[in-house]
C-alpha atoms as a PDB file:
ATOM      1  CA  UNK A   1       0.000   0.000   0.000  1.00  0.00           C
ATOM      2  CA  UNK A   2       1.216   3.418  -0.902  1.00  0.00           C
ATOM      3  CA  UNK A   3       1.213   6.143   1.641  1.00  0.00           C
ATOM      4  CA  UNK A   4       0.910  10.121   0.236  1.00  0.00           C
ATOM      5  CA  UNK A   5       3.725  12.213   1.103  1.00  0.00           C
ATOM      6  CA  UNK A   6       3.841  15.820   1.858  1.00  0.00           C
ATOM      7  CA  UNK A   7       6.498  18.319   1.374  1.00  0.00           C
ATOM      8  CA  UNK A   8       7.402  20.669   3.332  1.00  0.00           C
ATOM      9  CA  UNK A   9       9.838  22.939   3.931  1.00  0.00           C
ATOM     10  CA  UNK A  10      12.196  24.550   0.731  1.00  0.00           C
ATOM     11  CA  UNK A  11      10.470  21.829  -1.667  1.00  0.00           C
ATOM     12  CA  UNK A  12       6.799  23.602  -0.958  1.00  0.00           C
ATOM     13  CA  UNK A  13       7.773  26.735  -1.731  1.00  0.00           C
ATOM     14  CA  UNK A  14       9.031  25.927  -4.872  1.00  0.00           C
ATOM     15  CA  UNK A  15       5.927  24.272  -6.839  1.00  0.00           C
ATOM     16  CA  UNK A  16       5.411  25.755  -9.679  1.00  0.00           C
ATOM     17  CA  UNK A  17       8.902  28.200 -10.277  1.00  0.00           C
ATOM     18  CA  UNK A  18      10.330  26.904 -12.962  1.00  0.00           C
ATOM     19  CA  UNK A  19       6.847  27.574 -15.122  1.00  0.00           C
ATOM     20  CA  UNK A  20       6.774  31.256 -14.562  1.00  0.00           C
ATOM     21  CA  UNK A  21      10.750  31.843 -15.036  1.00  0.00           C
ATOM     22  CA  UNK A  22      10.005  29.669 -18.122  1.00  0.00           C
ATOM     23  CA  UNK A  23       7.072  31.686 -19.067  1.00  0.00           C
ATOM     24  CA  UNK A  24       8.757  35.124 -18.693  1.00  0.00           C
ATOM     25  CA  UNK A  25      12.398  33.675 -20.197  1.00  0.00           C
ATOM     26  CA  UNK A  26       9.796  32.813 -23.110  1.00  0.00           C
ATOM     27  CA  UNK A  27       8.267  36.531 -23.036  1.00  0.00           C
ATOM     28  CA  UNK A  28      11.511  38.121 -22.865  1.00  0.00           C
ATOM     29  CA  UNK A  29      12.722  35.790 -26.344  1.00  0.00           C
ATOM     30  CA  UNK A  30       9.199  36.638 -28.100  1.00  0.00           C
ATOM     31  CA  UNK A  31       9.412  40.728 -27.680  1.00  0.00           C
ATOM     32  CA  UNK A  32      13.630  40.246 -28.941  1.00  0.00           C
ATOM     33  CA  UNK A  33      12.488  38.450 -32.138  1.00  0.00           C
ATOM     34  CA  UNK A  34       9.525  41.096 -32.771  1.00  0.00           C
ATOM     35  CA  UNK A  35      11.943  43.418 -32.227  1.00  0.00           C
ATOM     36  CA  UNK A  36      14.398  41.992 -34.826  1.00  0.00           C
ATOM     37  CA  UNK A  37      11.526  41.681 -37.687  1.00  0.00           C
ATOM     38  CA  UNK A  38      10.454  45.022 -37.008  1.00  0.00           C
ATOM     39  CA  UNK A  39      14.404  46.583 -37.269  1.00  0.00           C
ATOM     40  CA  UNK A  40      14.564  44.955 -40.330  1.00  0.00           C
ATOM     41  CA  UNK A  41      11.404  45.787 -41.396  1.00  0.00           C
ATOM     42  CA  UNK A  42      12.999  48.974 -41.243  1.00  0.00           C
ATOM     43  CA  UNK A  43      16.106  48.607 -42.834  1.00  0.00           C
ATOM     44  CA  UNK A  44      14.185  47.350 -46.142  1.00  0.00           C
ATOM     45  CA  UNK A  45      12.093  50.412 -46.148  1.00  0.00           C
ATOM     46  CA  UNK A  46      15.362  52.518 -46.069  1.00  0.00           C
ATOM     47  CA  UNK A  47      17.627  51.058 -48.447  1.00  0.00           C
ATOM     48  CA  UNK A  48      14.638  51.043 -51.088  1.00  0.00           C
ATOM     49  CA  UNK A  49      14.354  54.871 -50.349  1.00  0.00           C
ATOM     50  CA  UNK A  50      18.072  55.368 -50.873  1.00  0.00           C
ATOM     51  CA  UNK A  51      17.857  53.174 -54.329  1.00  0.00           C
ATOM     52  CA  UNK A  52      14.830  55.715 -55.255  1.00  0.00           C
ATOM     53  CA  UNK A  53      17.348  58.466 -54.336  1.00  0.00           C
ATOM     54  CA  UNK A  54      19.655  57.307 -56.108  1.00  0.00           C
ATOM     55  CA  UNK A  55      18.039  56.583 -59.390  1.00  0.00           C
ATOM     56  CA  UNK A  56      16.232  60.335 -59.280  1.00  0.00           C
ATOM     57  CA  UNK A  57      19.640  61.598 -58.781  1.00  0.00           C
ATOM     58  CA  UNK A  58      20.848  59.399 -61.906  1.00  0.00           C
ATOM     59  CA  UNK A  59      17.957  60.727 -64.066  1.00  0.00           C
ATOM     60  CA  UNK A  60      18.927  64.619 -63.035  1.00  0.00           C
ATOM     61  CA  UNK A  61      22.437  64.437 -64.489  1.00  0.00           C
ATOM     62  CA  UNK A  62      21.707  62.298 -67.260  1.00  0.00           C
ATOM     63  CA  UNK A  63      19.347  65.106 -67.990  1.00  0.00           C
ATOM     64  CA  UNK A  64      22.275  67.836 -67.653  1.00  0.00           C
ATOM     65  CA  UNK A  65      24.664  65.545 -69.719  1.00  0.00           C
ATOM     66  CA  UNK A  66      21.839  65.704 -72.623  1.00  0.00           C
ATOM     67  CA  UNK A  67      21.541  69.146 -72.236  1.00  0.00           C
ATOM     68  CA  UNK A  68      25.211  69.914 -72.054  1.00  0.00           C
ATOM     69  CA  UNK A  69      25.833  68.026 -75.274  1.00  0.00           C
ATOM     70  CA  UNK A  70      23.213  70.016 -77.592  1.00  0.00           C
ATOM     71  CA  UNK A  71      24.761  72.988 -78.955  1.00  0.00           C
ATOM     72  CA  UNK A  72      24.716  76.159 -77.018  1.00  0.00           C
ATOM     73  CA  UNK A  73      23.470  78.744 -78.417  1.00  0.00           C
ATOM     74  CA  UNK A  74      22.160  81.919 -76.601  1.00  0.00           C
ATOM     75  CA  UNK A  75      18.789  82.046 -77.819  1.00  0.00           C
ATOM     76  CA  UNK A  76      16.547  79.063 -79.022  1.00  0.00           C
ATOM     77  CA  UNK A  77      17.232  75.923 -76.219  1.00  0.00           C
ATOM     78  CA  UNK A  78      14.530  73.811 -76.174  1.00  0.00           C
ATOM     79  CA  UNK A  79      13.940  72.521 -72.888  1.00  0.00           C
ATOM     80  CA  UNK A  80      14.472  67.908 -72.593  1.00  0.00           C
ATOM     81  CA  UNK A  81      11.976  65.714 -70.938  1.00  0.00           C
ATOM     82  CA  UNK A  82      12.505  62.055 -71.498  1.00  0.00           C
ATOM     83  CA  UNK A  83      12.609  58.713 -69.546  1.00  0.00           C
ATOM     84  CA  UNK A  84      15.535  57.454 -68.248  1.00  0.00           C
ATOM     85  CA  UNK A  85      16.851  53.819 -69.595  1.00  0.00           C
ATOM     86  CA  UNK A  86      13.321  53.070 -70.438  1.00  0.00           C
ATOM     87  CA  UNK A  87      11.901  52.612 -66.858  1.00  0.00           C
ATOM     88  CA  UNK A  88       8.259  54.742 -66.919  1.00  0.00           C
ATOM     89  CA  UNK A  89       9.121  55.137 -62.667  1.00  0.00           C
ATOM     90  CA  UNK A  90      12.392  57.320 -63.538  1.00  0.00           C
ATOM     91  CA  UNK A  91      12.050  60.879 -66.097  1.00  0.00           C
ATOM     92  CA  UNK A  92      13.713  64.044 -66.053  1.00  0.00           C
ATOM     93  CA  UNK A  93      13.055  67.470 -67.131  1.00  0.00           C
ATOM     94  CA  UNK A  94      16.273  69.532 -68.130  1.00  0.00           C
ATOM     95  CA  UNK A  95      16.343  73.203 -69.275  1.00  0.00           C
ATOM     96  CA  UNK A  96      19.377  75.563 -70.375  1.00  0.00           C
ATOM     97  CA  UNK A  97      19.338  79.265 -69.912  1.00  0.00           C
ATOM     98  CA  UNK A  98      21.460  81.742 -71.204  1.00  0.00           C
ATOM     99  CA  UNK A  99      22.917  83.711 -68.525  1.00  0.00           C
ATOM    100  CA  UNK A 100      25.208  86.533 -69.677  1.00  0.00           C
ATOM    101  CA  UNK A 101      28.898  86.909 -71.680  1.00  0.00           C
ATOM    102  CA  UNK A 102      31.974  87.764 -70.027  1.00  0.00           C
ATOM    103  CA  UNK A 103      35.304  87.805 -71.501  1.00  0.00           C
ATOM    104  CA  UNK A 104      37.255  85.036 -71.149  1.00  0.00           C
ATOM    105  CA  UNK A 105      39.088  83.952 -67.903  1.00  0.00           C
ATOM    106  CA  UNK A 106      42.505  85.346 -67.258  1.00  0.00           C
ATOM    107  CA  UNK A 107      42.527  87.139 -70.595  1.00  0.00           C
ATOM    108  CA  UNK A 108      44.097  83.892 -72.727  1.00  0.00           C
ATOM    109  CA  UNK A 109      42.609  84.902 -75.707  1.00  0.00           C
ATOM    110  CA  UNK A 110      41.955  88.057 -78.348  1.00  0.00           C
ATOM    111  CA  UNK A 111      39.580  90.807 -77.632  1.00  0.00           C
ATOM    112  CA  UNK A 112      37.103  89.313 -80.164  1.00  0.00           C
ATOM    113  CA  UNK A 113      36.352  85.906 -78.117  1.00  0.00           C
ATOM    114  CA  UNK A 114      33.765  86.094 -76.053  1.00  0.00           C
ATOM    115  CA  UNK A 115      32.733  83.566 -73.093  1.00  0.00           C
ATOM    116  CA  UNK A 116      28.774  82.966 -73.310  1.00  0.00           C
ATOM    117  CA  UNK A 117      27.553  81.297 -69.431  1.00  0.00           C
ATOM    118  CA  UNK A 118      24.436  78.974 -69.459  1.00  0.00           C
ATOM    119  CA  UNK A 119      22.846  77.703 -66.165  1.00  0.00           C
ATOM    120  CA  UNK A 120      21.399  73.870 -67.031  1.00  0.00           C
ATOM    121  CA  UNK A 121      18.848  72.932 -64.696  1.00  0.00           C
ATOM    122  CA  UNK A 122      18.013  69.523 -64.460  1.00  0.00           C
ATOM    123  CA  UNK A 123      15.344  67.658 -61.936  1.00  0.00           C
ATOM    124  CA  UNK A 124      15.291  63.832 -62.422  1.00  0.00           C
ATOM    125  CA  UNK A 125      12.434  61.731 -60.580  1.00  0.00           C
ATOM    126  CA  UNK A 126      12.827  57.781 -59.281  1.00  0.00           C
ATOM    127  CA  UNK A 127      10.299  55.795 -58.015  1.00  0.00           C
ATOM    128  CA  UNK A 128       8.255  56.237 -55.008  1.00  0.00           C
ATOM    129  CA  UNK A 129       8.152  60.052 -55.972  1.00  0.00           C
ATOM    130  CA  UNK A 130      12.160  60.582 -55.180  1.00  0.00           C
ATOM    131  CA  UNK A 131      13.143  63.988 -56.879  1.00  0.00           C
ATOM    132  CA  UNK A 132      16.528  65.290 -57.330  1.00  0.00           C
ATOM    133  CA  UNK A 133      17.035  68.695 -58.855  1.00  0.00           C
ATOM    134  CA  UNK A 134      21.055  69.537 -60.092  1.00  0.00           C
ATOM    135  CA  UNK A 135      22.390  73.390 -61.490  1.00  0.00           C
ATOM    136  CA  UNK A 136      25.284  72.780 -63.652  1.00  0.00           C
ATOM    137  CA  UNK A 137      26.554  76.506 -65.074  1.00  0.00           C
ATOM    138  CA  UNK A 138      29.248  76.086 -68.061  1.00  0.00           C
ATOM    139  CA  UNK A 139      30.580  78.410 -70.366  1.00  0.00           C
ATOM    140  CA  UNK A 140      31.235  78.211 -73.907  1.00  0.00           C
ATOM    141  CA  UNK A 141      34.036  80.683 -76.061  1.00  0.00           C
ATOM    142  CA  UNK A 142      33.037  81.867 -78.967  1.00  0.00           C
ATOM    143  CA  UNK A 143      33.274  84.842 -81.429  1.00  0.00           C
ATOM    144  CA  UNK A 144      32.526  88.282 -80.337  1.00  0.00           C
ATOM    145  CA  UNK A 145      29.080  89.180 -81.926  1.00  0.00           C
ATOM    146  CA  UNK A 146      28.464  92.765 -82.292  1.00  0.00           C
END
């Protein structure tokens, strides 16, 4: 025959410990690994916002490099729109103004060269609505028009 034994002392105290230290080691695990997804939750959204940033800033001085490479002249620059390497999500506008003529720098050449300045402005846009707007200012020599 079997006789029930009690505990007492240490022992009775005891019951039932190692399921709430369990419980809360458990908790504390759960909110580190929600924590983790979330961070890198994060980190996806900000590297695809830098890759947006990156391909709006692409688009802006492709659109100065276009712009750049038409001929200058001071009156009649059309302004450039176009898509960059065919993807609809990344475009740029570009426009060149005529600013003024100076002679040229440091006096290297005759009186009847003239230095004409253009300001390009060029605003590229990526996906997700990035923008990135660039001012390139050149100047081209040419002859003296009276």
């Amino acid at each position: 025959m079997r006789t029930a034994t009690f505990l007492s002392g240490p022992a009775a105290r005891e019951r039932g410990a190692a399921l709430i230290i369990g419980l809360v080691l458990l908790l504390a695990v759960t909110v580190l690994g929600i924590s983790g997804m979330n961070m890198s939750t994060l980190e996806v959204a900000m590297a695809s916002n830098r890759q947006s940033h990156q391909a709006a800033f692409e688009c802006a001085e492709t659109g100065i490099d276009l712009s750049i490479a038409q001929p200058l002249v001071p009156s009649g620059m059309a302004p450039l729109e176009d898509d960059c390497d065919d993807d609809a999500a990344s475009s740029f506008q570009a426009e060149t103004t005529f600013v003024t003529t100076t002679l040229p720098p440091d006096g290297a050449f005759s009186t009847d060269i003239t230095a004409y300045h253009f300001d390009t402005e060029s605003t590229g846009t990526g996906p997700r609505n990035a923008v990135s707007t660039h001012v390139q200012s050149t100047y081209v020599l040419g002859p003296t028009v009276n």
